[in-house]
PDB file of N, CA and C in Angstrom:
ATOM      1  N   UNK A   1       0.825  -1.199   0.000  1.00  0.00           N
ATOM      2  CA  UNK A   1       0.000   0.000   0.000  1.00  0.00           C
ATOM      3  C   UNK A   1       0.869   1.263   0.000  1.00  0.00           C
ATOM      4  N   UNK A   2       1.789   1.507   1.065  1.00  0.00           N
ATOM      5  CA  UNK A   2       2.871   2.499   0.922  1.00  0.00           C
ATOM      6  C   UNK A   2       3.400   2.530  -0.384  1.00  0.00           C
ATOM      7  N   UNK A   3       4.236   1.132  -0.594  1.00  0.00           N
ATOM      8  CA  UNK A   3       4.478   1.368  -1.914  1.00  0.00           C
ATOM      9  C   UNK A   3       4.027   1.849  -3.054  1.00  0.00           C
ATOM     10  N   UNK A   4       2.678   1.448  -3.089  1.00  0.00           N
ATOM     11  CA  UNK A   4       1.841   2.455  -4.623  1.00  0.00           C
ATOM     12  C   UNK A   4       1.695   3.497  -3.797  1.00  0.00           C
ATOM     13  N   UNK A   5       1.360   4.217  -3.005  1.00  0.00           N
ATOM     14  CA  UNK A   5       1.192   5.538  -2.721  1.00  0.00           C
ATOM     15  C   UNK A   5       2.475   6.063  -2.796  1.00  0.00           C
ATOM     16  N   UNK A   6       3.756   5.805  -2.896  1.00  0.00           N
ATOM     17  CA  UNK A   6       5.045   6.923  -2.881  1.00  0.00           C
ATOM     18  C   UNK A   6       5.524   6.551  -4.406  1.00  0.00           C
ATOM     19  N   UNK A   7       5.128   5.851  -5.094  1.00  0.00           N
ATOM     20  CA  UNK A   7       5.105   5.544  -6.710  1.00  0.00           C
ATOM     21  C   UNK A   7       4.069   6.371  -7.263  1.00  0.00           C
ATOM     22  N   UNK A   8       2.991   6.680  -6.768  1.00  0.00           N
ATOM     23  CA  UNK A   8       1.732   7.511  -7.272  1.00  0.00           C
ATOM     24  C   UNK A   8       2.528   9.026  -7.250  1.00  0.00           C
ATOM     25  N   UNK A   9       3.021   9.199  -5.953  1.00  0.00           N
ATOM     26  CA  UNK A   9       3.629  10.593  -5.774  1.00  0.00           C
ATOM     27  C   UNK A   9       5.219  10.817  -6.714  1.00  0.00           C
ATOM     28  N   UNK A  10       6.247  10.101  -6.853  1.00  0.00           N
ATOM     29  CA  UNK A  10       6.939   9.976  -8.311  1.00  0.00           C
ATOM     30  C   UNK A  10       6.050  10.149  -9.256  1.00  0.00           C
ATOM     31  N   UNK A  11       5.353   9.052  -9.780  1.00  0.00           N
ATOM     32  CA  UNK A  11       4.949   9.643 -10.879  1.00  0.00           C
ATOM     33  C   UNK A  11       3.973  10.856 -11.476  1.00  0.00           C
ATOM     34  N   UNK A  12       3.242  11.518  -9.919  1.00  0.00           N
ATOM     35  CA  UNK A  12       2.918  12.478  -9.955  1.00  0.00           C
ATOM     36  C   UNK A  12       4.010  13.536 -10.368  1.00  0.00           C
ATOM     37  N   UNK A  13       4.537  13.859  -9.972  1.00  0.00           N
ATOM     38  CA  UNK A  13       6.012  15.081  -9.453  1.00  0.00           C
ATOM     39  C   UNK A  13       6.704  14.579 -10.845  1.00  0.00           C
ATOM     40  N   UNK A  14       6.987  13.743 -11.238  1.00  0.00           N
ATOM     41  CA  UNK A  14       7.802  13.336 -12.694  1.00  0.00           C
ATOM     42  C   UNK A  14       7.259  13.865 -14.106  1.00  0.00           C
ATOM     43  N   UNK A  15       5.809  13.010 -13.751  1.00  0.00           N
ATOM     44  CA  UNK A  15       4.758  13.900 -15.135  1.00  0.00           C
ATOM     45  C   UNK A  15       4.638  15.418 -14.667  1.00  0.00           C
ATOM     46  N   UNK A  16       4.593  15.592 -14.032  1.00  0.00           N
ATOM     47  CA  UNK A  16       4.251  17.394 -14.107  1.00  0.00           C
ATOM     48  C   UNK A  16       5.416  18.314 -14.665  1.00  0.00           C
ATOM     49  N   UNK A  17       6.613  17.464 -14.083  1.00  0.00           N
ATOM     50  CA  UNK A  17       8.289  17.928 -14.571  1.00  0.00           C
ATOM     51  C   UNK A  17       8.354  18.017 -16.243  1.00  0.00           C
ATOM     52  N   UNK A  18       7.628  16.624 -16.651  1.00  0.00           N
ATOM     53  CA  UNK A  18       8.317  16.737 -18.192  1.00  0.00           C
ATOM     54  C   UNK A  18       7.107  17.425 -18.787  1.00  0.00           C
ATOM     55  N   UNK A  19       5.587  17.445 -18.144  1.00  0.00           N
ATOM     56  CA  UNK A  19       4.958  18.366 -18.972  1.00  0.00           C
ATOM     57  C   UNK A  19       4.719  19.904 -18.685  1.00  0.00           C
ATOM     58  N   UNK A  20       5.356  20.295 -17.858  1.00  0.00           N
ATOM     59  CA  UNK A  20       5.260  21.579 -17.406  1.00  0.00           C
ATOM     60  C   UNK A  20       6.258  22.349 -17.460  1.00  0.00           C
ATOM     61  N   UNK A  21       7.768  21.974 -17.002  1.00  0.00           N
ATOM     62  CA  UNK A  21       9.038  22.507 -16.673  1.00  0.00           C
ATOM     63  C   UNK A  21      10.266  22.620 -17.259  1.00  0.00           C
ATOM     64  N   UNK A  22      11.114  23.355 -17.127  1.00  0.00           N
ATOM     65  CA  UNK A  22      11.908  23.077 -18.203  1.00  0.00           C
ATOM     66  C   UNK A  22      13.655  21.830 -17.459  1.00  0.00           C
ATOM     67  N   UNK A  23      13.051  21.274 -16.536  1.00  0.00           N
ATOM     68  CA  UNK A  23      14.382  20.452 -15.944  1.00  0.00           C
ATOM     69  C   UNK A  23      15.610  20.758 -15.736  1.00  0.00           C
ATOM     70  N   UNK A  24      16.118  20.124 -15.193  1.00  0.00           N
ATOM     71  CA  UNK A  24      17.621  20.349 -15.370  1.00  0.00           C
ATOM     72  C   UNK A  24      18.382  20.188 -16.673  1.00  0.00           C
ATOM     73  N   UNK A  25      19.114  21.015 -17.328  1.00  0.00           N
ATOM     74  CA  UNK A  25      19.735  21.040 -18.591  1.00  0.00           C
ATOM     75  C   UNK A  25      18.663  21.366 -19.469  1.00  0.00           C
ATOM     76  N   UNK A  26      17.443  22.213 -19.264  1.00  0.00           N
ATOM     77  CA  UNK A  26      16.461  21.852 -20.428  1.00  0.00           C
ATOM     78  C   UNK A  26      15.672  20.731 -20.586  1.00  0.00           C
ATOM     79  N   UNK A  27      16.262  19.720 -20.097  1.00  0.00           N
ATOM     80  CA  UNK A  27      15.904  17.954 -20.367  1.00  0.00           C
ATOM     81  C   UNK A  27      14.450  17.938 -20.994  1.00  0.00           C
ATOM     82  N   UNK A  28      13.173  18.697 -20.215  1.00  0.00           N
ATOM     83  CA  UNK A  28      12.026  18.368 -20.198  1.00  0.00           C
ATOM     84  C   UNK A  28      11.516  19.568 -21.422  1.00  0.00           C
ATOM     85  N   UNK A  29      11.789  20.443 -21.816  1.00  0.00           N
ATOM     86  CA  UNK A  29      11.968  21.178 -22.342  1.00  0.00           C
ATOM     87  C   UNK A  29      12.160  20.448 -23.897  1.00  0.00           C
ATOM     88  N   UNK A  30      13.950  20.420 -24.171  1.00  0.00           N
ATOM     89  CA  UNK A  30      14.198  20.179 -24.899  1.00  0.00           C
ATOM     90  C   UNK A  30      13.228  18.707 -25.705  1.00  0.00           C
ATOM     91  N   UNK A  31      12.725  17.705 -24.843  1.00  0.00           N
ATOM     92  CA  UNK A  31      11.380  16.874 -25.147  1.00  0.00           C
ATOM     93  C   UNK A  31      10.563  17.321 -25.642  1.00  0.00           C
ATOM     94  N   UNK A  32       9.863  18.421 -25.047  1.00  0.00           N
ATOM     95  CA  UNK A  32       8.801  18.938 -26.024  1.00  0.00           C
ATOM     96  C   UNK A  32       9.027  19.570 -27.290  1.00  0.00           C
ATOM     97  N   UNK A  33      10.169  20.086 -27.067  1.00  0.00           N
ATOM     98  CA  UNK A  33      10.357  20.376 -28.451  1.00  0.00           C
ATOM     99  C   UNK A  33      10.474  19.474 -29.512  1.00  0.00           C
ATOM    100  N   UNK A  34      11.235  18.491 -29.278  1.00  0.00           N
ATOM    101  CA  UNK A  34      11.659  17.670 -30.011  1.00  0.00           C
ATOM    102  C   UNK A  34      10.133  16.989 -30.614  1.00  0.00           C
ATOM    103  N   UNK A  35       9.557  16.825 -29.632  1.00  0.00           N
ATOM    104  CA  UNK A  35       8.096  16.218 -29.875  1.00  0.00           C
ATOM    105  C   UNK A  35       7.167  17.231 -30.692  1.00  0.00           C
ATOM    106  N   UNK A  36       7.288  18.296 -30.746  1.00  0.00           N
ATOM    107  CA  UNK A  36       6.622  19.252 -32.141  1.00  0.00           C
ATOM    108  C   UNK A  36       7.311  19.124 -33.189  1.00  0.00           C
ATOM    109  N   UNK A  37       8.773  18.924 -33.016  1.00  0.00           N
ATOM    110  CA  UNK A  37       9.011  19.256 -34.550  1.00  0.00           C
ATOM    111  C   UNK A  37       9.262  17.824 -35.744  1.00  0.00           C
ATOM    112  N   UNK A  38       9.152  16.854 -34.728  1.00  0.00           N
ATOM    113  CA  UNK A  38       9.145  15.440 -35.279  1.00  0.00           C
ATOM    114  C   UNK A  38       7.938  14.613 -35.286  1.00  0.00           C
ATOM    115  N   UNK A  39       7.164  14.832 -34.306  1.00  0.00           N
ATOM    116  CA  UNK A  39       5.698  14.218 -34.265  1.00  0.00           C
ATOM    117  C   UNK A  39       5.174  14.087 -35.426  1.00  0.00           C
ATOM    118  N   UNK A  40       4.735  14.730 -36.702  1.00  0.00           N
ATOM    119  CA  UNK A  40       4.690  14.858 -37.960  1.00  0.00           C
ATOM    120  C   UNK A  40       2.930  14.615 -37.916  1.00  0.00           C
ATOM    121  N   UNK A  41       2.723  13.613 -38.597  1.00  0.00           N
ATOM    122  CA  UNK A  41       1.377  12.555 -38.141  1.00  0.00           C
ATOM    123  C   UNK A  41       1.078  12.231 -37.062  1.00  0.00           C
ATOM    124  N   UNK A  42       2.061  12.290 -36.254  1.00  0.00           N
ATOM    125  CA  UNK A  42       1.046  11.747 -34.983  1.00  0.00           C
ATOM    126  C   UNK A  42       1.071  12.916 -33.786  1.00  0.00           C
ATOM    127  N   UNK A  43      -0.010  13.684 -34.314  1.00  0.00           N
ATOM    128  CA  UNK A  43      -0.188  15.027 -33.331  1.00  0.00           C
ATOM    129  C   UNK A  43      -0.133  14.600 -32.366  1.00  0.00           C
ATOM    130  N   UNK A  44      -1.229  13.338 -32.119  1.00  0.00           N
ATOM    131  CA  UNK A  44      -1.380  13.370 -30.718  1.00  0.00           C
ATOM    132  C   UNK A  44      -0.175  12.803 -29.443  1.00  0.00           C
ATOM    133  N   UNK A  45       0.972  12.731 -30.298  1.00  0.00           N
ATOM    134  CA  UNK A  45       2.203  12.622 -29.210  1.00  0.00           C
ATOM    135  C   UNK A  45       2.341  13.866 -28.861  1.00  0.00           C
ATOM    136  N   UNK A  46       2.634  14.770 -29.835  1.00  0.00           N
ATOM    137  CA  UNK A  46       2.931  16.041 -29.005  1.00  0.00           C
ATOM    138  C   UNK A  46       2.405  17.048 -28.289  1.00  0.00           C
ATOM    139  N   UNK A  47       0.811  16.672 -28.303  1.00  0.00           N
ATOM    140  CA  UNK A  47      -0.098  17.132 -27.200  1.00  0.00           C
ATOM    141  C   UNK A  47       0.495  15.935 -25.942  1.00  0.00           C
ATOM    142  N   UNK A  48       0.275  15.062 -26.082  1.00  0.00           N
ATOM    143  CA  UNK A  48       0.035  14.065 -24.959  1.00  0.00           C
ATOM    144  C   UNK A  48       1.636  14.070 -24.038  1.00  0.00           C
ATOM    145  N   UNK A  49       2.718  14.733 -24.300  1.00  0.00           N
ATOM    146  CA  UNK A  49       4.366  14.969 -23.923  1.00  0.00           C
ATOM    147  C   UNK A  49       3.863  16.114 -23.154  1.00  0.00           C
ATOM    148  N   UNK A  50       2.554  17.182 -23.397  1.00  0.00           N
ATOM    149  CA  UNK A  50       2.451  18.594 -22.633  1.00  0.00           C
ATOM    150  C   UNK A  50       1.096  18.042 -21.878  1.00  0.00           C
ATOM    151  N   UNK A  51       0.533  17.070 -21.499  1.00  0.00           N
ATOM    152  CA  UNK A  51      -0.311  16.745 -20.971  1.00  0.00           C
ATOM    153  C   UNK A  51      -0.038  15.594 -19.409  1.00  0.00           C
ATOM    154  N   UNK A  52      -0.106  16.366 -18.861  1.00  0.00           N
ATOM    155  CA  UNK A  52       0.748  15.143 -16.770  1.00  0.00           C
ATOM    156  C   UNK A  52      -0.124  13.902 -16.749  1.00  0.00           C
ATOM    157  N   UNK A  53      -1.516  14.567 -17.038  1.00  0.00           N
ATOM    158  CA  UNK A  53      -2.591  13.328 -16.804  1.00  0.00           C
ATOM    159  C   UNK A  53      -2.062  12.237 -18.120  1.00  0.00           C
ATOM    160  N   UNK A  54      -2.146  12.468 -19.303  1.00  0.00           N
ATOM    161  CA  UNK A  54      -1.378  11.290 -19.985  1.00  0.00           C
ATOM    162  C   UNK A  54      -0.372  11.043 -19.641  1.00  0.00           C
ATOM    163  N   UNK A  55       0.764  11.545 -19.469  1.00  0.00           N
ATOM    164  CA  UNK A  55       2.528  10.683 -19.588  1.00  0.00           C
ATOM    165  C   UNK A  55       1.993   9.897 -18.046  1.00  0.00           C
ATOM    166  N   UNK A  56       1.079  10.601 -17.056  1.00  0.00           N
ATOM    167  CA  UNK A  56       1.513   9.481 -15.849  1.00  0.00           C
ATOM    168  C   UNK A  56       0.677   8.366 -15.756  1.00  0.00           C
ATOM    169  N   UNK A  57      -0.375   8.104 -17.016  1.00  0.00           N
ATOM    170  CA  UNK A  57      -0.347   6.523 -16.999  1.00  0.00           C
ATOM    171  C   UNK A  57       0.665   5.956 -17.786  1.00  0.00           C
ATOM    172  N   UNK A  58       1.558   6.538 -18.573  1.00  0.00           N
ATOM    173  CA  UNK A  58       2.509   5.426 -19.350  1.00  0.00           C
ATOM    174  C   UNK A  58       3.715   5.413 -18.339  1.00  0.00           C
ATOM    175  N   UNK A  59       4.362   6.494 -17.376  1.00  0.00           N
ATOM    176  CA  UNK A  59       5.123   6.196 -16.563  1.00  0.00           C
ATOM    177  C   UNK A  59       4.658   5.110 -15.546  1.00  0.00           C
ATOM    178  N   UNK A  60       3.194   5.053 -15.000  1.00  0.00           N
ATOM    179  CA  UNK A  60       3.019   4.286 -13.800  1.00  0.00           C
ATOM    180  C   UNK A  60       3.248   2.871 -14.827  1.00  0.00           C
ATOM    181  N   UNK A  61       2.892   2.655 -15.911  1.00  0.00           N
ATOM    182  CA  UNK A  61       3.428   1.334 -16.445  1.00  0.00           C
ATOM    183  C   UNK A  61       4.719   1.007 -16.880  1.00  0.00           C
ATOM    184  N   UNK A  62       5.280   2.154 -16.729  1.00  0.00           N
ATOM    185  CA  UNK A  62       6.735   2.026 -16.416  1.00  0.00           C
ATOM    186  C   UNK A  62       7.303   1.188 -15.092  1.00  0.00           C
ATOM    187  N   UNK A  63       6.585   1.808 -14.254  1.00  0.00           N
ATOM    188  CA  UNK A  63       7.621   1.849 -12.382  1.00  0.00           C
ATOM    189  C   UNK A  63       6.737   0.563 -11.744  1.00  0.00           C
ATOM    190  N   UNK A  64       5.582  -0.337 -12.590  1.00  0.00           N
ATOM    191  CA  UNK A  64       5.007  -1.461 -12.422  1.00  0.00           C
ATOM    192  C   UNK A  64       4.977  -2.215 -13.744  1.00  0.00           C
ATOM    193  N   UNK A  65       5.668  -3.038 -14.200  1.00  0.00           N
ATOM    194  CA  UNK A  65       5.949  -3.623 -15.789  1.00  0.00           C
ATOM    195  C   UNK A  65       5.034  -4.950 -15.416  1.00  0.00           C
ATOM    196  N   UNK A  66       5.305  -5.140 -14.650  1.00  0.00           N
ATOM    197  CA  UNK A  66       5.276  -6.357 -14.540  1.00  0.00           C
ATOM    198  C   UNK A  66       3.352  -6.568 -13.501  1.00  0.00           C
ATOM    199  N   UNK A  67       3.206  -5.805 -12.795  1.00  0.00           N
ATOM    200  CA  UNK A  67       1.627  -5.678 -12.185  1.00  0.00           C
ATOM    201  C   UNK A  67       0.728  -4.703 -12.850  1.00  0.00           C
ATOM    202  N   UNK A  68       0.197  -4.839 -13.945  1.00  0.00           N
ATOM    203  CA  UNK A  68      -0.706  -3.900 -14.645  1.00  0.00           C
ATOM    204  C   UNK A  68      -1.831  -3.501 -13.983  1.00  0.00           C
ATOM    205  N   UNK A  69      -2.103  -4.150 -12.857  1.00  0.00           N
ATOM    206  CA  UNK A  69      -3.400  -3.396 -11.867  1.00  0.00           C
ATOM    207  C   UNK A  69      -2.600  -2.353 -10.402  1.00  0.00           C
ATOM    208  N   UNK A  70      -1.227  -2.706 -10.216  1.00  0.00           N
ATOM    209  CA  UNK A  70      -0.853  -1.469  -9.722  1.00  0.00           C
ATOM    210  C   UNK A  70      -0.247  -0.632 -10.136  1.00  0.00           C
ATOM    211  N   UNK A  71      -0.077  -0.801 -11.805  1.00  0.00           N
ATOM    212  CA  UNK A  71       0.012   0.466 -12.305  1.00  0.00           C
ATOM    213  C   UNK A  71      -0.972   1.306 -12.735  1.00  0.00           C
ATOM    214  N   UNK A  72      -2.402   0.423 -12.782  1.00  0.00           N
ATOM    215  CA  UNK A  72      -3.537   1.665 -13.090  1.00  0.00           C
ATOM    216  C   UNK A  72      -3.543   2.572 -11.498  1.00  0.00           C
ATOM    217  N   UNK A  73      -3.732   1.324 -10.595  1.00  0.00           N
ATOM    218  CA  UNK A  73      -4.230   1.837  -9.734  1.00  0.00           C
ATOM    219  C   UNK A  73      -3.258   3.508  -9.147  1.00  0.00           C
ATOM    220  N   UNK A  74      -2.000   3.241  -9.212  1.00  0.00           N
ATOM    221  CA  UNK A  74      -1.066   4.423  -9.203  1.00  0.00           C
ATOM    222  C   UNK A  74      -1.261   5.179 -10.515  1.00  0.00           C
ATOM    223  N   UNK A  75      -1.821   4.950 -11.808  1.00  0.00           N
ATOM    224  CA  UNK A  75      -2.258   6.076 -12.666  1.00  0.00           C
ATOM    225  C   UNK A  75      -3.791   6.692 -11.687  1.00  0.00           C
ATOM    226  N   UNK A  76      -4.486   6.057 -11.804  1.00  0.00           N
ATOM    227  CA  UNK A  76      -5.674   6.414 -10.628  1.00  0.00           C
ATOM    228  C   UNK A  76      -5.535   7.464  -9.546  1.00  0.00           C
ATOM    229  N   UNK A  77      -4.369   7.107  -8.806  1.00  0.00           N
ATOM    230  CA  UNK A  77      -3.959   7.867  -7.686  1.00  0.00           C
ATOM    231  C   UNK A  77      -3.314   9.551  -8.160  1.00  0.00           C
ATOM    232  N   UNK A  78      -2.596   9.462  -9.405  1.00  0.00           N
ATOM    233  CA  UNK A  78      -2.077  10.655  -9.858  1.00  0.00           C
ATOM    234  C   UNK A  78      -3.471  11.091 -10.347  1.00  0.00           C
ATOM    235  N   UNK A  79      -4.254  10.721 -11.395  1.00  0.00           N
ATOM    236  CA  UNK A  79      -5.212  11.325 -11.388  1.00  0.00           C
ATOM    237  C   UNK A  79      -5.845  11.980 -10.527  1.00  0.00           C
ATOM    238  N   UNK A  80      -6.561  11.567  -9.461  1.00  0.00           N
ATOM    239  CA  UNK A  80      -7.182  12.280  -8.713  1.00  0.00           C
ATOM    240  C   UNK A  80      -6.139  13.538  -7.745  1.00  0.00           C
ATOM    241  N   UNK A  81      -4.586  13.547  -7.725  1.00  0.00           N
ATOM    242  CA  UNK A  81      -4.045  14.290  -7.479  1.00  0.00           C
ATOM    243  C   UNK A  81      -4.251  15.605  -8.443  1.00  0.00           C
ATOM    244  N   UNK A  82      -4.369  15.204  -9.610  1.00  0.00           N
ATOM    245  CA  UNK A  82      -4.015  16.368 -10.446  1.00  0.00           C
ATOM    246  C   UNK A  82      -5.369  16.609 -10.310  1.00  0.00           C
ATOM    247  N   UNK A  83      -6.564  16.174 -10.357  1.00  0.00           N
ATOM    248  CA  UNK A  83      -8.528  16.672 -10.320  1.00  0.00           C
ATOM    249  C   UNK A  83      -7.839  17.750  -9.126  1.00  0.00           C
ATOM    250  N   UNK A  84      -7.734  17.258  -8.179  1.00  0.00           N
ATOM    251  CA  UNK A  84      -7.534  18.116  -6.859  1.00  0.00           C
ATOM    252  C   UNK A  84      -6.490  19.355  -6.861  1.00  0.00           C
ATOM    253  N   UNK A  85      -6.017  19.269  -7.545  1.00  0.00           N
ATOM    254  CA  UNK A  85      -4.393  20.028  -7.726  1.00  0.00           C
ATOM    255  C   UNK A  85      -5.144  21.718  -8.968  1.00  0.00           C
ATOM    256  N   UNK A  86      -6.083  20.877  -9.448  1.00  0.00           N
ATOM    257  CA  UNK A  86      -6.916  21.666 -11.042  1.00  0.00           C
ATOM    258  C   UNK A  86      -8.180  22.441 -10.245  1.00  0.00           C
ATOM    259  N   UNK A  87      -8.751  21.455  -9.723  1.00  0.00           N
ATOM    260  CA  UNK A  87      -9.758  22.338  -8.754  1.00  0.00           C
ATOM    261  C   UNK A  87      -9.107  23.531  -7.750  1.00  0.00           C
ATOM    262  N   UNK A  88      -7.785  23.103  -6.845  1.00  0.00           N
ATOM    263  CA  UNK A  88      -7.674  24.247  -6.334  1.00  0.00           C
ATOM    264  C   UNK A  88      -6.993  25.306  -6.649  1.00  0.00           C
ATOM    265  N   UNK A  89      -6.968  24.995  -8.365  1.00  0.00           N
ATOM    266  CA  UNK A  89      -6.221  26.518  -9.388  1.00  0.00           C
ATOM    267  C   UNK A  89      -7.562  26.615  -9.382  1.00  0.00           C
ATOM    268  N   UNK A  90      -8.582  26.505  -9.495  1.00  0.00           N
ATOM    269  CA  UNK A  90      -9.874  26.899 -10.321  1.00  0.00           C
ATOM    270  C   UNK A  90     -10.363  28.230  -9.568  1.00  0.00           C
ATOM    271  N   UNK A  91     -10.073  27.189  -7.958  1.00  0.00           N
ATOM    272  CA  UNK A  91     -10.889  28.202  -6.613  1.00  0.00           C
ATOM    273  C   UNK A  91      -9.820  29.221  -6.496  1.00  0.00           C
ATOM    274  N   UNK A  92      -8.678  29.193  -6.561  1.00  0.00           N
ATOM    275  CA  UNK A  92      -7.579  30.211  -6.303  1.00  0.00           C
ATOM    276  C   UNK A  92      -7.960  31.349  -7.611  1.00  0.00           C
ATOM    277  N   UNK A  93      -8.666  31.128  -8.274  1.00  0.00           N
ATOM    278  CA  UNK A  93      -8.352  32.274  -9.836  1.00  0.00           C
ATOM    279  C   UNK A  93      -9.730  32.632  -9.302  1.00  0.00           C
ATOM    280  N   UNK A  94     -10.568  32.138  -8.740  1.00  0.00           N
ATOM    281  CA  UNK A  94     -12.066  32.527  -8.629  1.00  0.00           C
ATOM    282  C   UNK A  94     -11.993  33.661  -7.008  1.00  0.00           C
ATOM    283  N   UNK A  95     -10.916  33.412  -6.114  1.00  0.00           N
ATOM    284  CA  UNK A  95     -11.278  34.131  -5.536  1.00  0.00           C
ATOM    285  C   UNK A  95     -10.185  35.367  -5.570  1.00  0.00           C
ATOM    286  N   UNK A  96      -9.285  35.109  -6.076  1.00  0.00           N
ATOM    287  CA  UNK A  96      -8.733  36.285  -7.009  1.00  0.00           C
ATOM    288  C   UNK A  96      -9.316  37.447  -7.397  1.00  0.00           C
ATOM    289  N   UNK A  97     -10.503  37.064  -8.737  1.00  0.00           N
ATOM    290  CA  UNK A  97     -11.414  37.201  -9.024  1.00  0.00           C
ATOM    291  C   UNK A  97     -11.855  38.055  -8.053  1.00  0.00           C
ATOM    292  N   UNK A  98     -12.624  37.644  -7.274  1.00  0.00           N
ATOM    293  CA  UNK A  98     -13.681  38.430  -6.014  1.00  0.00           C
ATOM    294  C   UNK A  98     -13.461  38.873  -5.335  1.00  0.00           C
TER     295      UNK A  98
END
């Protein structure tokens, strides 16, 4: 149980790195780029490289290869991090706002 919960939180904190940040050396950065200017046909890689909620189900099937139900279940867990993480930008801009 610990274990998928501190794997949920990696792959939380990991996907947000490569779709949000620019890393150390560029690293995460230089990815997205690379992913616009080569993607060609397949748009939807280079949306899905700037998107946390996608890369962290293909990472959680990364950091579980071998148990495909605790890697949903740790895609699951980042999900509802990021619902929660999105809702409280929503309420923070709303009371901004007011």
């Amino acid at each position: 149980m610990i274990d998928t919960i501190v794997r949920a939180l990696a792959v939380y904190r990991l996907s947000r790195a490569i779709a949000q940040e620019a890393g150390p050396f560029l690293i995460f950065a230089r990815l997205r780029e690379f992913s616009d200017r080569y993607s060609g046909d397949l748009y939807w890689m280079s949306k899905g490289v700037r998107c946390p909620f996608c890369i962290s189900f293909w990472l959680a099937f990364a950091l579980s290869p071998t148990k495909p139900v605790r890697a949903l279940a740790i895609a699951g867990l980042v999900a509802g991090i990021l619902n929660v993480e999105n809702a409280l930008e929503a309420y923070s801009r709303f009371v901004d706002k007011n």
